[in-house]
N, C-alpha and C. Protein backbone atom coordinates (compact mmCIF):
# COMPACT_ATOMS: atom_id res chain seq x y z
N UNK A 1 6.01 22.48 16.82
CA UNK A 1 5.07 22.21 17.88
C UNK A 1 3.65 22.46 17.37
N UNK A 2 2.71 21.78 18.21
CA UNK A 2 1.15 22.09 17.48
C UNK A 2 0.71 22.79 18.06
N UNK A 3 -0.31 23.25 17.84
CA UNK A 3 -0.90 24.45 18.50
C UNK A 3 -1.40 24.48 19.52
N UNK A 4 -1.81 23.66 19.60
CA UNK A 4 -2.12 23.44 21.61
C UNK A 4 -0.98 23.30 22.52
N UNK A 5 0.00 22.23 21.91
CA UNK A 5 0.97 22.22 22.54
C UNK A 5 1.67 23.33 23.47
N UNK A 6 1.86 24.43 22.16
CA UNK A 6 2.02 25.64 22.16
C UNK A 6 1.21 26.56 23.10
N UNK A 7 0.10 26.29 23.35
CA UNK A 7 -1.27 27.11 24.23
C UNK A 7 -0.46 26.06 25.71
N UNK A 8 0.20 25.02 25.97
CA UNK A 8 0.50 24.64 27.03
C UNK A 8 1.42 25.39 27.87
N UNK A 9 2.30 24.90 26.63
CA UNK A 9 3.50 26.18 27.18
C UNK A 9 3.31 28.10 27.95
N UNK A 10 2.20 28.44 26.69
CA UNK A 10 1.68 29.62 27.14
C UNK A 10 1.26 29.65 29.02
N UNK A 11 0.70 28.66 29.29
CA UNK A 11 0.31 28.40 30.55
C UNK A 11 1.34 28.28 31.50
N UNK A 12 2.20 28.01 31.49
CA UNK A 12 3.07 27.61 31.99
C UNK A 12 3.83 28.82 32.61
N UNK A 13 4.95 28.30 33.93
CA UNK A 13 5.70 29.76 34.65
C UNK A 13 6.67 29.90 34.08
N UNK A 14 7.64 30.47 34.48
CA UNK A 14 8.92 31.02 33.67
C UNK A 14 10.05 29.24 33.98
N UNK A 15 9.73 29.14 35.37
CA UNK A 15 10.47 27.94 35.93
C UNK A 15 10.17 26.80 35.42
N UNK A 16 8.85 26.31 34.60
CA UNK A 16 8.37 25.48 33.91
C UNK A 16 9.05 25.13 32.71
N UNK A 17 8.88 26.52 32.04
CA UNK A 17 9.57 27.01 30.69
C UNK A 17 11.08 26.21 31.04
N UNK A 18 11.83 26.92 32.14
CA UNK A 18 13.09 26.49 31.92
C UNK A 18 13.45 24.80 32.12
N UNK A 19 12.46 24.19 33.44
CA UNK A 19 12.93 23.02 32.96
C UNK A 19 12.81 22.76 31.48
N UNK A 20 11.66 22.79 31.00
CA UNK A 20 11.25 22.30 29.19
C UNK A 20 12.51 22.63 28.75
N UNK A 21 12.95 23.95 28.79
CA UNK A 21 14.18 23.79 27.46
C UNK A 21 15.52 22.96 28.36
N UNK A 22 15.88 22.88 29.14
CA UNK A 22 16.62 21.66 29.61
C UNK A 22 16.50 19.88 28.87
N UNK A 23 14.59 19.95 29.10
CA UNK A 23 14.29 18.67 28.67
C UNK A 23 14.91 18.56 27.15
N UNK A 24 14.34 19.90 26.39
CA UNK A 24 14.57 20.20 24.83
C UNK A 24 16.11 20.08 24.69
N UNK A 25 16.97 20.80 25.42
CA UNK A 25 18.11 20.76 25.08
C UNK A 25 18.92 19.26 25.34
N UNK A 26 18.95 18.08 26.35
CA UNK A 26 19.13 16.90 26.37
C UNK A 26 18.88 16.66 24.96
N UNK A 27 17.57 16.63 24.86
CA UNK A 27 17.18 15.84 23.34
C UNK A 27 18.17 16.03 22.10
N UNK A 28 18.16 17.35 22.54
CA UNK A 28 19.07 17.93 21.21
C UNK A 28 20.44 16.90 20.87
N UNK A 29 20.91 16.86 22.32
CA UNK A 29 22.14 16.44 22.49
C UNK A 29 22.42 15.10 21.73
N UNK A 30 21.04 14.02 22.47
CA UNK A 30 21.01 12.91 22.16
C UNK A 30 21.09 12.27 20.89
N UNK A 31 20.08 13.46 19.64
CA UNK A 31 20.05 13.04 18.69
C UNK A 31 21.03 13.58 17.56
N UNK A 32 22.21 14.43 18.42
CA UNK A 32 23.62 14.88 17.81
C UNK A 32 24.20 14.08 18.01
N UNK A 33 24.31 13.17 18.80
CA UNK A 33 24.92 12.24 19.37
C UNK A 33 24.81 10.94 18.65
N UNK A 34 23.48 10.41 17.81
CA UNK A 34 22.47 9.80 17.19
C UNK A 34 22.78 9.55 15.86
N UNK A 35 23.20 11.11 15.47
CA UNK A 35 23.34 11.21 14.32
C UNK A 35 25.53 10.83 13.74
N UNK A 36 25.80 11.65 14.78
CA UNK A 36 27.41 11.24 14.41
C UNK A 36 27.65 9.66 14.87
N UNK A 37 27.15 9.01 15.28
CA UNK A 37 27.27 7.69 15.00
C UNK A 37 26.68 6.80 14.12
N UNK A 38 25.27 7.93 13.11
CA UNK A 38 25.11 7.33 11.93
C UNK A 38 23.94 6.26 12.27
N UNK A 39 23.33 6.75 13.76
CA UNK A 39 21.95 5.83 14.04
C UNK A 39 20.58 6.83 14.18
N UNK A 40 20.64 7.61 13.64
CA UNK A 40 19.45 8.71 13.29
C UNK A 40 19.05 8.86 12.00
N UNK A 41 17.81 7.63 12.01
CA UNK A 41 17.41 8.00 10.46
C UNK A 41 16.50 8.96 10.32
N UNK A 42 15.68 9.25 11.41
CA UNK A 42 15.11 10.79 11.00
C UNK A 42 15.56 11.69 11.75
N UNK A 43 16.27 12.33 10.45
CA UNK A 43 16.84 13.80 10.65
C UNK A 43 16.04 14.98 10.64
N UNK A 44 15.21 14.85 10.77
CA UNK A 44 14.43 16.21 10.56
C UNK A 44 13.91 16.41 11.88
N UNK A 45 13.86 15.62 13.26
CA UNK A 45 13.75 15.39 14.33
C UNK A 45 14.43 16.60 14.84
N UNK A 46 16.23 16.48 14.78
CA UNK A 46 16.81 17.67 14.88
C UNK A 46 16.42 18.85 14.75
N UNK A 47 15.95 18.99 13.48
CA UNK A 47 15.45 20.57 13.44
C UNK A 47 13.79 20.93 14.02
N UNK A 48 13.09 19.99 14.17
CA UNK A 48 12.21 20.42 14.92
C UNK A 48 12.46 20.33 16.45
N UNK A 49 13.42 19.87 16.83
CA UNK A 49 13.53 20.01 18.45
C UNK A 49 14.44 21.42 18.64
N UNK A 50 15.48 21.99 17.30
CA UNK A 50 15.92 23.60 17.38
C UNK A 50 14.89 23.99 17.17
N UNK A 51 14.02 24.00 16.20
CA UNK A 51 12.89 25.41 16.41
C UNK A 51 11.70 25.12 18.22
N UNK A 52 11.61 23.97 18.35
CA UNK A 52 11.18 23.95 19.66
C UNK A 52 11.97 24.87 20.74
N UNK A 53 13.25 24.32 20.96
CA UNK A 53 13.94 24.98 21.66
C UNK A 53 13.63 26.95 21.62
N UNK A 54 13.56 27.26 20.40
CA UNK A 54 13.67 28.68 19.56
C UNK A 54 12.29 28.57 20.28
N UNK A 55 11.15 28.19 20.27
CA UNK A 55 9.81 28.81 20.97
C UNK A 55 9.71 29.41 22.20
N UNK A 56 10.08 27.56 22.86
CA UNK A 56 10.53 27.89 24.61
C UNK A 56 11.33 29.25 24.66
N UNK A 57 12.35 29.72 24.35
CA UNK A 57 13.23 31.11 24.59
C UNK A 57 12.23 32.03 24.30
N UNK A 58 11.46 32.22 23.10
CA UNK A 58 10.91 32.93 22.95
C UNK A 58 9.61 33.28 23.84
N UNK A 59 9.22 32.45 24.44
CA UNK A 59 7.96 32.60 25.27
C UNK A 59 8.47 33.20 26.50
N UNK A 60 9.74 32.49 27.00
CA UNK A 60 10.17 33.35 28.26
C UNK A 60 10.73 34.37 28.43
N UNK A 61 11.13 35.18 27.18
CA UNK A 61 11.51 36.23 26.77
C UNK A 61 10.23 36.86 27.29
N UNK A 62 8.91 36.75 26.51
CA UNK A 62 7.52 37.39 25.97
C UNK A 62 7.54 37.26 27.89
N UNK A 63 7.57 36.74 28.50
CA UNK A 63 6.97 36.37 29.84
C UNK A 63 7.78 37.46 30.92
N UNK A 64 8.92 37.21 30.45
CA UNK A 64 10.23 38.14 31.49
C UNK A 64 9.59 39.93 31.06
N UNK A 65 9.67 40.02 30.46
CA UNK A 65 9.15 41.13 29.72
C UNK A 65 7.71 42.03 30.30
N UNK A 66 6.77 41.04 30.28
CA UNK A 66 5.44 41.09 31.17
C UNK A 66 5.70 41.37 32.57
């Protein structure tokens, strides 16, 4: 994610957060899905939508916490 992006999220409520990783986690799905049928030529998509996912948790962690 870029850094603003990132400053969005910061803004954001806990309920915000959770739709996003819903949105994040679909994606995930899609492009597992993408890939075992051998129609995902960029793979590296995958791993930036897990470390996305890995932010979102982490911010609402940092937030629950507060």
């Amino acid at each position: 994610m870029k850094p603003e992006e990132l400053n969005d999220l910061r803004d954001k409520t806990l309920e915000e957060l959770g739709e996003e990783l819903v949105r994040l986690r679909k994606e995930q799905f899609h492009l597992r899905m993408q890939r075992a049928s051998e129609l995902l030529p960029q793979t590296h998509l995958l791993t930036r939508t897990r470390r996305d996912i890995a932010q979102v948790k982490t911010l609402m962690q940092e937030k629950s916490r507060a």
